[in-house]
Protein backbone atom coordinates (compact mmCIF):
# COMPACT_ATOMS: atom_id res chain seq x y z
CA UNK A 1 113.67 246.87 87.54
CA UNK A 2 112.58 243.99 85.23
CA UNK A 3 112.02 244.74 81.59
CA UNK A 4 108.04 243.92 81.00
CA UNK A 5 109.21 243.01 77.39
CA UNK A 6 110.42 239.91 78.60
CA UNK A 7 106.81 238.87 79.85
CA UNK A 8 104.07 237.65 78.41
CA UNK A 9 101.90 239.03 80.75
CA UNK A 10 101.87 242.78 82.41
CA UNK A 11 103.66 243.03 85.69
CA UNK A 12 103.76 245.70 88.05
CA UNK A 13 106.38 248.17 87.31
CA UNK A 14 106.85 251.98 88.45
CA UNK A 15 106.50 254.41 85.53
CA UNK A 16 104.99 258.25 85.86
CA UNK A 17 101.71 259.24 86.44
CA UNK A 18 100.91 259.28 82.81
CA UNK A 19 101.96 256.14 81.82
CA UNK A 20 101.11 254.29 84.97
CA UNK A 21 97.34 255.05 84.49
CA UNK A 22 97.55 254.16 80.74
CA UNK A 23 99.30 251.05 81.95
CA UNK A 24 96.63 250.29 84.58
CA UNK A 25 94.05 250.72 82.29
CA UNK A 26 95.02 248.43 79.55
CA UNK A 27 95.40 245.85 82.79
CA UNK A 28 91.66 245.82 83.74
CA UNK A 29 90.69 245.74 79.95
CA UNK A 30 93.03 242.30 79.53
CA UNK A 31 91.86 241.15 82.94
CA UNK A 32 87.68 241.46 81.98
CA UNK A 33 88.63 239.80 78.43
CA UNK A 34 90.09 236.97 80.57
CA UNK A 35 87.73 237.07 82.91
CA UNK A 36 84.50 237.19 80.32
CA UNK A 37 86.27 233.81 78.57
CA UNK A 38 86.49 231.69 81.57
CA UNK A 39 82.71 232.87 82.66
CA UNK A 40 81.57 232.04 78.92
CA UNK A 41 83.28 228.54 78.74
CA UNK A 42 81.61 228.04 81.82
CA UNK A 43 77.94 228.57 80.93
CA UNK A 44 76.44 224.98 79.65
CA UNK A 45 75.15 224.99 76.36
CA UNK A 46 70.96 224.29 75.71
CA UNK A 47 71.84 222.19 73.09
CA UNK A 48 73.87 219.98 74.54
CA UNK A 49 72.58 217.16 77.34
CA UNK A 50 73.76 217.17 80.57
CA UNK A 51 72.47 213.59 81.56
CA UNK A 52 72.94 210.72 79.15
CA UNK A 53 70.14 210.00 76.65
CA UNK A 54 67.50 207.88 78.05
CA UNK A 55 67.78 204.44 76.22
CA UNK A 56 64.83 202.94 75.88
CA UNK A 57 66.01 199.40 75.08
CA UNK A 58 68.76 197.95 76.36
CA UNK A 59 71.38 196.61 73.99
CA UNK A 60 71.70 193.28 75.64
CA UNK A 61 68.86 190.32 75.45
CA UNK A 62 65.28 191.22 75.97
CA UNK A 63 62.94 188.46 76.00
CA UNK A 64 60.31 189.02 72.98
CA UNK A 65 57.34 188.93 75.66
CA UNK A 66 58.40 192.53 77.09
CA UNK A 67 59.54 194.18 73.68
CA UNK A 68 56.15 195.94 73.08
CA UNK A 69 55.54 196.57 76.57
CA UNK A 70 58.40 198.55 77.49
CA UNK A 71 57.76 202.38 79.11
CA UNK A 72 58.87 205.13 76.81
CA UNK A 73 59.77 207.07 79.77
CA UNK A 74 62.05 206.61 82.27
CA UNK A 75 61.00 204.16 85.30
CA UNK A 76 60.52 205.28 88.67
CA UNK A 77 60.12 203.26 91.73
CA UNK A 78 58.40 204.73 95.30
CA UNK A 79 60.62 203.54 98.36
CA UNK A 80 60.80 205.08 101.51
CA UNK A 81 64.04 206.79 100.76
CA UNK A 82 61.90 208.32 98.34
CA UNK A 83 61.76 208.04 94.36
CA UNK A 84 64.86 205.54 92.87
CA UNK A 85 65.50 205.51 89.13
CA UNK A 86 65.43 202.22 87.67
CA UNK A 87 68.30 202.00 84.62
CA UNK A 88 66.98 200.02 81.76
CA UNK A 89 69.01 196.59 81.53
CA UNK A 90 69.38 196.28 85.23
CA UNK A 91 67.90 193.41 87.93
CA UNK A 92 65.74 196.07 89.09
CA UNK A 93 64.14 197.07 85.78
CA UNK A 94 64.25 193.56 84.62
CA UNK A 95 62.19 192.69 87.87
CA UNK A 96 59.28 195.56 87.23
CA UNK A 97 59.20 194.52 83.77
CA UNK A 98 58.15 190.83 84.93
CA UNK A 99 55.57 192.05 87.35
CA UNK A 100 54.46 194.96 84.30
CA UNK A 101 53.87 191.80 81.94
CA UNK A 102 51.83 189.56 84.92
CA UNK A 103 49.96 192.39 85.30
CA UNK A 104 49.22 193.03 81.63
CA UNK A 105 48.30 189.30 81.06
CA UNK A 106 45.57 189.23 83.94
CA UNK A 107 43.95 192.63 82.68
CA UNK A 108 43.76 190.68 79.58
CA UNK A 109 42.55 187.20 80.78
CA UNK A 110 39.68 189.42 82.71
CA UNK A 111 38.57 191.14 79.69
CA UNK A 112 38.32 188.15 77.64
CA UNK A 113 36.39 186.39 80.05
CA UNK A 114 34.32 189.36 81.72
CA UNK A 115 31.44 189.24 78.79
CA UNK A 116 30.86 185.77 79.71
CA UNK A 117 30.58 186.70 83.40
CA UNK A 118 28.24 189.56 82.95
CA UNK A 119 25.66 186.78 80.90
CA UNK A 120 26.20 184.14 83.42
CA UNK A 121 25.63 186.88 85.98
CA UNK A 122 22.53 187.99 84.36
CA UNK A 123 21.44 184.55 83.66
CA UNK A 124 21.57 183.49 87.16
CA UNK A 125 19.85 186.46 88.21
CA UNK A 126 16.76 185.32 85.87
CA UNK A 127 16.94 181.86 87.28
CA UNK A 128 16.73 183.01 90.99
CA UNK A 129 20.07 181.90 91.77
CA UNK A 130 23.67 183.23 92.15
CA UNK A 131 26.74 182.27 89.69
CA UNK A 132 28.52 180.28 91.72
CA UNK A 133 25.56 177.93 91.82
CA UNK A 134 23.84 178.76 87.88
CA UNK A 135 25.14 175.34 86.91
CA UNK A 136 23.92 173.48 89.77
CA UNK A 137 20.22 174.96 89.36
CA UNK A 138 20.66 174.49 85.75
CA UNK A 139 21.12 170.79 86.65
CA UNK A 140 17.98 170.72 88.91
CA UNK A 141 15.26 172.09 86.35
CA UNK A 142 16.67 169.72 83.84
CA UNK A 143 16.04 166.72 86.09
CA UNK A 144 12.67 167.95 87.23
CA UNK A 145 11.78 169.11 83.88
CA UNK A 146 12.61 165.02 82.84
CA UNK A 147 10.83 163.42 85.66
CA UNK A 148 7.74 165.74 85.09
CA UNK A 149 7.51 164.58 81.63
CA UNK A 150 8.22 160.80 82.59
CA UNK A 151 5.77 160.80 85.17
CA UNK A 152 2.95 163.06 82.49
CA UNK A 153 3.68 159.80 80.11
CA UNK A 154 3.56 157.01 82.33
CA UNK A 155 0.21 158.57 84.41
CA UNK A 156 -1.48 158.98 80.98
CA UNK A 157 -0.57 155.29 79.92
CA UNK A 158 -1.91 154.23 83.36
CA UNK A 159 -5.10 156.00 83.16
CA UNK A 160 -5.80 154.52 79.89
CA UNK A 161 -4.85 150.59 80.93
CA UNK A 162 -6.86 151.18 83.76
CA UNK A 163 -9.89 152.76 81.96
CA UNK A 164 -9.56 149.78 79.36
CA UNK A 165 -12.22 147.36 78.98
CA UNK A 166 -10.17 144.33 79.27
CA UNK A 167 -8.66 145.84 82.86
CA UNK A 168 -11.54 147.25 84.55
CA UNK A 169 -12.49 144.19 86.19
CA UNK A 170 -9.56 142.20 86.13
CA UNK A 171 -8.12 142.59 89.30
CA UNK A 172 -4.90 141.14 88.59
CA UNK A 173 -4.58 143.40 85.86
CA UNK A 174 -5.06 146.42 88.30
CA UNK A 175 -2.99 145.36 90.66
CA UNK A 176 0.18 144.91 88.50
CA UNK A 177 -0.66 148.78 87.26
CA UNK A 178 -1.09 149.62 90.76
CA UNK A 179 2.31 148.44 91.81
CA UNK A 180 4.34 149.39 88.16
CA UNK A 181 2.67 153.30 89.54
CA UNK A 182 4.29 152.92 93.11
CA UNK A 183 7.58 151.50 91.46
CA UNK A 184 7.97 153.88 88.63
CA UNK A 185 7.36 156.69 91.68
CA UNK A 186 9.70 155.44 93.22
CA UNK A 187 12.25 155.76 90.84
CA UNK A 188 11.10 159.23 90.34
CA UNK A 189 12.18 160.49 93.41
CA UNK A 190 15.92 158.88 93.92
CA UNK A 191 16.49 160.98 90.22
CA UNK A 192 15.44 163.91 92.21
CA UNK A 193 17.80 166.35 92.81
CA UNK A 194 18.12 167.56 96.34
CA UNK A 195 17.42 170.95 95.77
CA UNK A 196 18.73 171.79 99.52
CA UNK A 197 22.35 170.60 98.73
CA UNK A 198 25.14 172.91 98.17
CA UNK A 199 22.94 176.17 98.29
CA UNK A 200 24.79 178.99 99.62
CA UNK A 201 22.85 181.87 101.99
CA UNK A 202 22.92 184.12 99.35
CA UNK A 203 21.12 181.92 96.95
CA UNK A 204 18.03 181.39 99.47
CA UNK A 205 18.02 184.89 100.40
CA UNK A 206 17.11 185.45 95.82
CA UNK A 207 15.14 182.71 96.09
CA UNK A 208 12.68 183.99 99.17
């Protein structure tokens, strides 16, 4: 029969009735101990992570455009094998961070230049006209606004040189006023715009 003294463990040995349920007893006690320290070493601790800390930067080169643009929280991508974490630093996350800065600089670009729309827009709305052709109408009333006040001038002159004492009955004098009338009308109208040119559908549709 082996001596249990030389163990450091308990072994099965055959003793009385007594002593074999003391013996048994103190087995199960050292065998729960045991048994409650492997279970506790097991359970994880709240404190401690159990994923690596999320890094937000990098430690490698960034290029200064993305620095302040960079998601606090961890990037996700939609694929059809479902949702794929993108590590910060990699060609994937360097690749959504390019098309998260083109996308940033248009949104920008469009505010800065959607006031100016919105008057143009409302601008060519109070000329009759649509933005795409605001400057061209623009263009038009300036011309016609310069050729009404050329021809106002010249007509006036005219009048008065023909209503002139020295003119009435010279018909020379007439003539030459009659044909400087014809010619300066003439020049009128190839400095007319053609106000048919370059107008879309939806500009004669405002216009009716």
């Amino acid at each position: 029969m082996p001596n249990t003294d030389n163990y450091k463990f308990h072994i099965p040995f055959y003793v009385t009735n007594d002593q074999h349920s003391k013996i048994i007893k103190e087995n199960v006690n050292f065998l729960n101990a045991c048994l409650h320290i492997a279970l506790t070493s097991q359970i994880p601790d709240d404190t401690i992570p159990w994923v690596e800390t999320y890094n937000l930067i990098p430690n490698m080169f960034i290029p200064v455009k993305y620095c302040d643009i960079i998601p606090k929280d961890p990037i996700y991508i939609f694929t059809t094998e479902g949702e794929i974490y993108i590590p910060p630093g990699s060609r994937e996350w360097f690749t959504y961070m390019y098309n998260l800065e083109r996308r940033i600089r248009r949104q920008q670009r469009f505010d800065e230049i959607a006031p100016k729309i919105e008057r143009n827009t409302a601008e060519a709305t109070y000329h009759g006209t649509t933005f795409k052709h605001l400057c061209s109408r623009l263009h038009h009333q300036e011309c016609l606004t310069h050729i009404q006040n050329t021809y106002d001038e010249y007509i006036r002159h005219h009048i008065a040189n023909k209503n002139h004492p020295d003119h009435i009955n010279n018909d020379r004098k007439q003539k030459n006023l009659n044909r400087n009338l014809n010619k300066i009308l003439s020049n009128l109208k190839k400095v007319a715009p053609d106000t048919h040119y370059g107008i879309s559908d939806d500009t004669k549709a405002i216009e009716r």
